[in-house]
PDB file of N, CA and C in Angstrom:
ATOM      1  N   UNK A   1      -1.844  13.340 -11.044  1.00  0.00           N
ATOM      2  CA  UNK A   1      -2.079  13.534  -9.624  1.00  0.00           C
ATOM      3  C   UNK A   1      -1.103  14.556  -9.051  1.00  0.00           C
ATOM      4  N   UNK A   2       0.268  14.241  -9.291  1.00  0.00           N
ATOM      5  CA  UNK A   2       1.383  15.217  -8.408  1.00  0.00           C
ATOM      6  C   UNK A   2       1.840  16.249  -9.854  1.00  0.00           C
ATOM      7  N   UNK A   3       2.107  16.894 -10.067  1.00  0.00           N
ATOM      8  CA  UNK A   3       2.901  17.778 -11.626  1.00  0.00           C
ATOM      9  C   UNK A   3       4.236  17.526 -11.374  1.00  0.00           C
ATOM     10  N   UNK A   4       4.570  17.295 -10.099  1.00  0.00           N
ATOM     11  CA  UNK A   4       6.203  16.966  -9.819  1.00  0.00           C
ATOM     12  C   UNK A   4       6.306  15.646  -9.858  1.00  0.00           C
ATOM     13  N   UNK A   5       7.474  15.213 -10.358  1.00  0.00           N
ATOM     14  CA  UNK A   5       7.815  14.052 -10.252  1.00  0.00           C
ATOM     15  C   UNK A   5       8.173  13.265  -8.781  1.00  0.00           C
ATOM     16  N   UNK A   6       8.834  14.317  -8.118  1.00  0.00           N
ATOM     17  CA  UNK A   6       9.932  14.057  -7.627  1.00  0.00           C
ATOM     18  C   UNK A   6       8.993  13.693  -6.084  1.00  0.00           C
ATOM     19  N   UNK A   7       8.156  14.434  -6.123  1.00  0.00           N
ATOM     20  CA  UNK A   7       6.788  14.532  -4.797  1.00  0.00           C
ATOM     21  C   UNK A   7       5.989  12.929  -5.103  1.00  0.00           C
ATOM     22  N   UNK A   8       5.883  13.212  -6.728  1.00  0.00           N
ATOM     23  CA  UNK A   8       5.371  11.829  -6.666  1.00  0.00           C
ATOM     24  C   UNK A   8       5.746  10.372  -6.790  1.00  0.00           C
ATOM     25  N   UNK A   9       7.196  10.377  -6.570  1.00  0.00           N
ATOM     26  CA  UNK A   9       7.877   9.547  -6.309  1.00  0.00           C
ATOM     27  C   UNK A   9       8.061   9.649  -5.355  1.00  0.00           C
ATOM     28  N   UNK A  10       8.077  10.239  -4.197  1.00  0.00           N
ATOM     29  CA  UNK A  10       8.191  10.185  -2.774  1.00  0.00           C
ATOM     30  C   UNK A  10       7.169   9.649  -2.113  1.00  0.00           C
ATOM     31  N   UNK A  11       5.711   9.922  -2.718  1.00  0.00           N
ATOM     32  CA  UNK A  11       4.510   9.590  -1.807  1.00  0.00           C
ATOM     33  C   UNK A  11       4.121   7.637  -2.507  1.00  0.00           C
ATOM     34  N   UNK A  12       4.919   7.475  -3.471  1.00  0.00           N
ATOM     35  CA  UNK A  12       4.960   6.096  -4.386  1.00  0.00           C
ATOM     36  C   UNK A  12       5.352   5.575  -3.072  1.00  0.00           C
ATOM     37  N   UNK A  13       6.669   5.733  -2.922  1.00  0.00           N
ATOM     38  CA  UNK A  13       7.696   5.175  -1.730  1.00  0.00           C
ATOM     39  C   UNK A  13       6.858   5.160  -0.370  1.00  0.00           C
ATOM     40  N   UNK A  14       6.268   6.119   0.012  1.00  0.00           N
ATOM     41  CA  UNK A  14       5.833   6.287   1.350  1.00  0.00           C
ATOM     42  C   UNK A  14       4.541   4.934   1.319  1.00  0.00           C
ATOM     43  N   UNK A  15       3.649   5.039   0.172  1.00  0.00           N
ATOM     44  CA  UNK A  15       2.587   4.363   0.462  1.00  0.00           C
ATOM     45  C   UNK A  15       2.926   2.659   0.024  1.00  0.00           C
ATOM     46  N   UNK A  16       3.601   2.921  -0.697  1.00  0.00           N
ATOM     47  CA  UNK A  16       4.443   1.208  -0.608  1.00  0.00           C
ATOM     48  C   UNK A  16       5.149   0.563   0.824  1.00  0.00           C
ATOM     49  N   UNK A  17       5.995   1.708   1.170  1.00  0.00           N
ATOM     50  CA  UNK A  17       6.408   1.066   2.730  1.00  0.00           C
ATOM     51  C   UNK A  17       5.374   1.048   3.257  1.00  0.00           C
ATOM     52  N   UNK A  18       4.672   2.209   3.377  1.00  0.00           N
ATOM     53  CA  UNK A  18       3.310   1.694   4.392  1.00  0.00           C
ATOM     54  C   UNK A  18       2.502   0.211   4.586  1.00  0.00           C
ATOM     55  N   UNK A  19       2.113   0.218   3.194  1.00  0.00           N
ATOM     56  CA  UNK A  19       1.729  -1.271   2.879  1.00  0.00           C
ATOM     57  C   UNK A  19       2.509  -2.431   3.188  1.00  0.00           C
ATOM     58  N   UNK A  20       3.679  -2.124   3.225  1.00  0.00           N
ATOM     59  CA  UNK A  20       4.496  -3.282   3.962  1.00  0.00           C
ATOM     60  C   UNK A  20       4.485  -3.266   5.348  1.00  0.00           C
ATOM     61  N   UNK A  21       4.778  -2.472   6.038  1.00  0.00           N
ATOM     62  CA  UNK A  21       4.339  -1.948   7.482  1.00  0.00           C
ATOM     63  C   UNK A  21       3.086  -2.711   7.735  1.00  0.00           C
ATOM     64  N   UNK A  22       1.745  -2.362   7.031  1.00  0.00           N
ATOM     65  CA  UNK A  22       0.507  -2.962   7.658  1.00  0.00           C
ATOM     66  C   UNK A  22       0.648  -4.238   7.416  1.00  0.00           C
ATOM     67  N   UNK A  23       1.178  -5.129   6.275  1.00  0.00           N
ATOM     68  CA  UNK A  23       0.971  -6.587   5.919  1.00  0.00           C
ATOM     69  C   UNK A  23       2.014  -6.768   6.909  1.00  0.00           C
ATOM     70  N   UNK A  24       3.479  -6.691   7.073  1.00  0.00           N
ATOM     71  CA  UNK A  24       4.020  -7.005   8.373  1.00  0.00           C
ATOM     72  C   UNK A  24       3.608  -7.193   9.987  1.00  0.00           C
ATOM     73  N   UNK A  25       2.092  -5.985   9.821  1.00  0.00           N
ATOM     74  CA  UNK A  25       1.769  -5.921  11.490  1.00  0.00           C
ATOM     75  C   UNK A  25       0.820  -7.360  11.642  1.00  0.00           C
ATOM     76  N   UNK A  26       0.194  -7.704  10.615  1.00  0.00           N
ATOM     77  CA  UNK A  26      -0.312  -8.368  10.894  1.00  0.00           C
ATOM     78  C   UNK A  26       0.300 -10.034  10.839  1.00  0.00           C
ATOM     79  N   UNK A  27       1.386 -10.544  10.813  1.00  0.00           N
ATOM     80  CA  UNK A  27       2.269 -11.361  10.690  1.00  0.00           C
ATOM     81  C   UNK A  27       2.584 -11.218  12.518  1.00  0.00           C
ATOM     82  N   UNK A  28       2.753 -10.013  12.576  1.00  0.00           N
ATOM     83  CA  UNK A  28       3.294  -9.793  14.502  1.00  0.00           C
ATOM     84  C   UNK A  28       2.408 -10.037  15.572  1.00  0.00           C
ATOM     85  N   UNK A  29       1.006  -9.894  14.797  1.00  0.00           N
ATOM     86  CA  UNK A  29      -0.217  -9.856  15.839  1.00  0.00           C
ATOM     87  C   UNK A  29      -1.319 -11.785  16.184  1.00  0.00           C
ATOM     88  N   UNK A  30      -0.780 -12.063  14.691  1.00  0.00           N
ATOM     89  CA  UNK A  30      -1.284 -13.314  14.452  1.00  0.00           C
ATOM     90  C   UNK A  30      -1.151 -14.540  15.738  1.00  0.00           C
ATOM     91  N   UNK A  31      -0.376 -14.813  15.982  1.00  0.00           N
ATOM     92  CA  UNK A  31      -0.129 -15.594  16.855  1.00  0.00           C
ATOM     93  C   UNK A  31      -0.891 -14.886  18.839  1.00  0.00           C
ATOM     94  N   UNK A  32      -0.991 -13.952  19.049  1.00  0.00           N
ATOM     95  CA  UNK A  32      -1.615 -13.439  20.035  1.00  0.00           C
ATOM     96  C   UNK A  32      -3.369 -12.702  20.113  1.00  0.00           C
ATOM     97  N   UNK A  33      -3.842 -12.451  18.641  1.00  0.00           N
ATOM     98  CA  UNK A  33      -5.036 -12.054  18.849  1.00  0.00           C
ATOM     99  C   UNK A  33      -6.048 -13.188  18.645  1.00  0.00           C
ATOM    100  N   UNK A  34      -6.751 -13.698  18.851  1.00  0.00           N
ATOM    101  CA  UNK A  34      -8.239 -14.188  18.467  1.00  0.00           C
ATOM    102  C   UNK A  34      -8.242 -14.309  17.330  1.00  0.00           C
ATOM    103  N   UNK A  35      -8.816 -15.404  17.151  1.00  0.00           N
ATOM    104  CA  UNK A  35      -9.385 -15.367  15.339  1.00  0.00           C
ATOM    105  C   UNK A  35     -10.117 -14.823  14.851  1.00  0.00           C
ATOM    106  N   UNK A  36     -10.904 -13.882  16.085  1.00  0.00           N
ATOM    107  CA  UNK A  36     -12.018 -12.651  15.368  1.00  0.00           C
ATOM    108  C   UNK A  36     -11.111 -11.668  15.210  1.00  0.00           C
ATOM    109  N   UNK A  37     -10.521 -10.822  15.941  1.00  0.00           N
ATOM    110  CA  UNK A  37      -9.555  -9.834  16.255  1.00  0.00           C
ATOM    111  C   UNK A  37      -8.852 -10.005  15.319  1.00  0.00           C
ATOM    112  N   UNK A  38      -8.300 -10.956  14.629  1.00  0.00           N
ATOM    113  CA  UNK A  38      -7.187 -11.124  13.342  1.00  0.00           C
ATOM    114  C   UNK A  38      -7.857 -10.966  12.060  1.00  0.00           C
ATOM    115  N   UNK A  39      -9.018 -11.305  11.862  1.00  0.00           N
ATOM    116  CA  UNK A  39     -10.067 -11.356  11.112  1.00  0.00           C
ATOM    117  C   UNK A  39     -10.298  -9.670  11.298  1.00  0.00           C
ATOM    118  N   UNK A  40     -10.767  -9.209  11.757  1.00  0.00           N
ATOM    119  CA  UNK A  40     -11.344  -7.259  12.219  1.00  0.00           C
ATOM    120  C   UNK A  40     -10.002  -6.852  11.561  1.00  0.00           C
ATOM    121  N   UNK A  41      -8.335  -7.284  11.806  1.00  0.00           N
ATOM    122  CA  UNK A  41      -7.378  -6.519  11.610  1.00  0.00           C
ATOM    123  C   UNK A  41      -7.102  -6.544  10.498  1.00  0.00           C
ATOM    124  N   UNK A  42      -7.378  -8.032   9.706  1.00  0.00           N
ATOM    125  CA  UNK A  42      -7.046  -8.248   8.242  1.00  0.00           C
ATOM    126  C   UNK A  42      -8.182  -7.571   7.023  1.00  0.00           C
ATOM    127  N   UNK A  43      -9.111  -7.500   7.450  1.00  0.00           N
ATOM    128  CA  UNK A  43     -10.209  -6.450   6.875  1.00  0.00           C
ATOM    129  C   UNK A  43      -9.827  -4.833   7.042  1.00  0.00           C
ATOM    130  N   UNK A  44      -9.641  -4.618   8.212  1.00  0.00           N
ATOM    131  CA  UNK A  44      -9.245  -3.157   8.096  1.00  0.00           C
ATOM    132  C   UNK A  44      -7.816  -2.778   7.740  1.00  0.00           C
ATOM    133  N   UNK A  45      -6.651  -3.770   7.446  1.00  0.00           N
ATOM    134  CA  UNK A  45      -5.542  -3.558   6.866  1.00  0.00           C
ATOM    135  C   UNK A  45      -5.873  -4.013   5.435  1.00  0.00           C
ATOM    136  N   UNK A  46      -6.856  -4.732   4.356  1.00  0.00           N
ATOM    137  CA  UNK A  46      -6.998  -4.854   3.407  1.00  0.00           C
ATOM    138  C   UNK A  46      -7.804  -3.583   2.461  1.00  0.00           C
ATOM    139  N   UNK A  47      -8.656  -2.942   3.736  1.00  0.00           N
ATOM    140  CA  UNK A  47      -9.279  -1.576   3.328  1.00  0.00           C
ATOM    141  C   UNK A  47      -8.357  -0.832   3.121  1.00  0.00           C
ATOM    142  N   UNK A  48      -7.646  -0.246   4.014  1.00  0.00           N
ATOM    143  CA  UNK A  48      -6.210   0.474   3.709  1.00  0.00           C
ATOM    144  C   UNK A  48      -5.678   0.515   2.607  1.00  0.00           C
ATOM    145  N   UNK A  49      -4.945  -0.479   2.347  1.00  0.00           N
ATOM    146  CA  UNK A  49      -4.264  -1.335   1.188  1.00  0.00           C
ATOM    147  C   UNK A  49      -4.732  -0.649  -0.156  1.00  0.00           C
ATOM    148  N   UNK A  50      -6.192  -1.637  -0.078  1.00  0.00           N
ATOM    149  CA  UNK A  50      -6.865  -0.950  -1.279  1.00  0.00           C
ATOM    150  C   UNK A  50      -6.866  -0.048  -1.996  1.00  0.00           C
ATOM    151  N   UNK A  51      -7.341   0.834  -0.848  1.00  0.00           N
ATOM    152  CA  UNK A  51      -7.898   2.689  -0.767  1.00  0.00           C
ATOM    153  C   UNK A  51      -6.359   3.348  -1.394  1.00  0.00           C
ATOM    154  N   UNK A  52      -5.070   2.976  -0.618  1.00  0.00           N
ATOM    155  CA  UNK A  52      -4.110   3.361  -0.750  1.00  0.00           C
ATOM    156  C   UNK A  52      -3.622   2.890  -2.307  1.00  0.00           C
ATOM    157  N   UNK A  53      -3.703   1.408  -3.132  1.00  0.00           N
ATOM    158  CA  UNK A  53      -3.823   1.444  -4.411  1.00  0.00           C
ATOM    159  C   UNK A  53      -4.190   2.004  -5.354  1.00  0.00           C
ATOM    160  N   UNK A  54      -5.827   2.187  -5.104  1.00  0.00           N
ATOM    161  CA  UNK A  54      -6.854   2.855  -6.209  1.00  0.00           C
ATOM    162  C   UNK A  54      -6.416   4.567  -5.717  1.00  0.00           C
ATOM    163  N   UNK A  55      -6.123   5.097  -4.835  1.00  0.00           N
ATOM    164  CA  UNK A  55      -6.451   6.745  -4.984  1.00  0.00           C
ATOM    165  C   UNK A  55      -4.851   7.009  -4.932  1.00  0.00           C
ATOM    166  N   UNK A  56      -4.530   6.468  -4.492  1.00  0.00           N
ATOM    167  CA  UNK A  56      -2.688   7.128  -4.612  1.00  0.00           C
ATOM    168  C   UNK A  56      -1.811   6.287  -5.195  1.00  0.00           C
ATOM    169  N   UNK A  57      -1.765   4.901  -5.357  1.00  0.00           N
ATOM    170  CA  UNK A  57      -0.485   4.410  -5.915  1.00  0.00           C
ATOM    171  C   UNK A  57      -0.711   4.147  -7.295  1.00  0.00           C
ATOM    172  N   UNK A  58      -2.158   4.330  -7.973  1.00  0.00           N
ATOM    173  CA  UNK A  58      -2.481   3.474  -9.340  1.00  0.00           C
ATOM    174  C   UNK A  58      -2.498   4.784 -10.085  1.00  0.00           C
ATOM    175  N   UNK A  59      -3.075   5.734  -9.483  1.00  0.00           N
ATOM    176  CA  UNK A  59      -2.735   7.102 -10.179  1.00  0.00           C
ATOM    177  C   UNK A  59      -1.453   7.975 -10.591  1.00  0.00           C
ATOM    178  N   UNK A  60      -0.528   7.763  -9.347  1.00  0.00           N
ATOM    179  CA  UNK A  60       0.974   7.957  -9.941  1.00  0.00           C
ATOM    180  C   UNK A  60       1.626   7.405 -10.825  1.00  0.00           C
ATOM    181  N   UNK A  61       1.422   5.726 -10.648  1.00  0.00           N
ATOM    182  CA  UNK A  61       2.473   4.939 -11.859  1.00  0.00           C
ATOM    183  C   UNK A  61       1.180   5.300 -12.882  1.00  0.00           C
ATOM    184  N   UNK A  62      -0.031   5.599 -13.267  1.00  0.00           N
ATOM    185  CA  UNK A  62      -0.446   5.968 -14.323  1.00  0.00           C
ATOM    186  C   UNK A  62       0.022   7.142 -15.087  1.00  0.00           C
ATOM    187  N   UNK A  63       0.567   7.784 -14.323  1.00  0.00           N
ATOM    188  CA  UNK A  63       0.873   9.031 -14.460  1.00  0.00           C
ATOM    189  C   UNK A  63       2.669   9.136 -14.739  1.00  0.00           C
ATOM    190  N   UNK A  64       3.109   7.997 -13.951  1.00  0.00           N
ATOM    191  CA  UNK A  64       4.629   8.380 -13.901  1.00  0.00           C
ATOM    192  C   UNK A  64       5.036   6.522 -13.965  1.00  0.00           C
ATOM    193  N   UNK A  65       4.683   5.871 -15.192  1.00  0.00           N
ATOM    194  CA  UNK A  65       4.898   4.375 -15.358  1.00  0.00           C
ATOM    195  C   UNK A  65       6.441   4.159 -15.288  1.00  0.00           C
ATOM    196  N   UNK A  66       7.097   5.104 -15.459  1.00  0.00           N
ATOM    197  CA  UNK A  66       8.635   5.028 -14.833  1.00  0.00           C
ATOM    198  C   UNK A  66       8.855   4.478 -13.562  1.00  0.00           C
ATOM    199  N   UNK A  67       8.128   4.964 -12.832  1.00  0.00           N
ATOM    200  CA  UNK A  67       8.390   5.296 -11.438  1.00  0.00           C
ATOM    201  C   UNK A  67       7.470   3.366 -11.004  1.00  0.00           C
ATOM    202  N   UNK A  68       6.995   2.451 -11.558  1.00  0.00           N
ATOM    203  CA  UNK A  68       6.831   1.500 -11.348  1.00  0.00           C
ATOM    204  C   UNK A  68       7.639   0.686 -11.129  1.00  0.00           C
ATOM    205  N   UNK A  69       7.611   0.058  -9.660  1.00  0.00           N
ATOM    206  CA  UNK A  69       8.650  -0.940  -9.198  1.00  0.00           C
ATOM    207  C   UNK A  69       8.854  -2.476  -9.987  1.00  0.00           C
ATOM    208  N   UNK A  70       9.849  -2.914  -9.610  1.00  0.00           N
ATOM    209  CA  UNK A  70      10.032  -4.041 -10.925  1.00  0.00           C
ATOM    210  C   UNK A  70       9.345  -5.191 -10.247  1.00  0.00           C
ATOM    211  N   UNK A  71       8.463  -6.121 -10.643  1.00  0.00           N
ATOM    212  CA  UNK A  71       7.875  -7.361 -10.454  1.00  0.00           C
ATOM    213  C   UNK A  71       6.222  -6.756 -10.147  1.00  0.00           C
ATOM    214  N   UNK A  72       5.826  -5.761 -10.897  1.00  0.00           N
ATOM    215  CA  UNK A  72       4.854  -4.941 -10.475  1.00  0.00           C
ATOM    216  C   UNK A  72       4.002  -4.485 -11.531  1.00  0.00           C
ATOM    217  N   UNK A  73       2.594  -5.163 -11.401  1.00  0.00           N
ATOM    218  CA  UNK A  73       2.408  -4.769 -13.096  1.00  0.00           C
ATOM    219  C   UNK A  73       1.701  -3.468 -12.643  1.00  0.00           C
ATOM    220  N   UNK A  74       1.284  -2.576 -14.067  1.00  0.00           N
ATOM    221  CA  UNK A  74       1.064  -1.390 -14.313  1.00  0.00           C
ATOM    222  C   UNK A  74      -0.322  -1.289 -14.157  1.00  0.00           C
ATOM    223  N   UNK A  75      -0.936  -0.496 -13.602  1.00  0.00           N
ATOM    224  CA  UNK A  75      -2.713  -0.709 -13.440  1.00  0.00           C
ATOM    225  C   UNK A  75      -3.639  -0.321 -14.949  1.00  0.00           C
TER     226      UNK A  75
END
């Protein structure tokens, strides 16, 4: 995916915090939205997630299995 390492260890990092960011927002929102509204948010933060696994994070550690965080298996 990246020929650099160093890019693709950066965008590893970026889309991992991200993913923590979205599973965090929805921990913040829980208690104030609707159970539909939490439901709409947890679907469209699980799409994310996903999308962000399969096209950017499963292709780097395929590519750079170094760069796989520890407690994290390898795709």
């Amino acid at each position: 995916m990246f020929a650099d390492r160093e890019v693709a260890k950066q965008m590893l990092e970026a889309a991992l915090t991200a993913s923590g960011h979205l599973d965090r927002s929805l921990l913040a929102i829980k208690d104030v939205c609707s159970p539909e509204e939490l439901h709409l948010a947890k679907r469209a933060v699980g799409e994310c997630m996903g999308e962000m696994l399969l096209e950017l994070i499963n292709p780097i550690l395929k590519q750079y299995p170094d760069l796989t965080p520890s407690g994290m298996k390898t795709p």
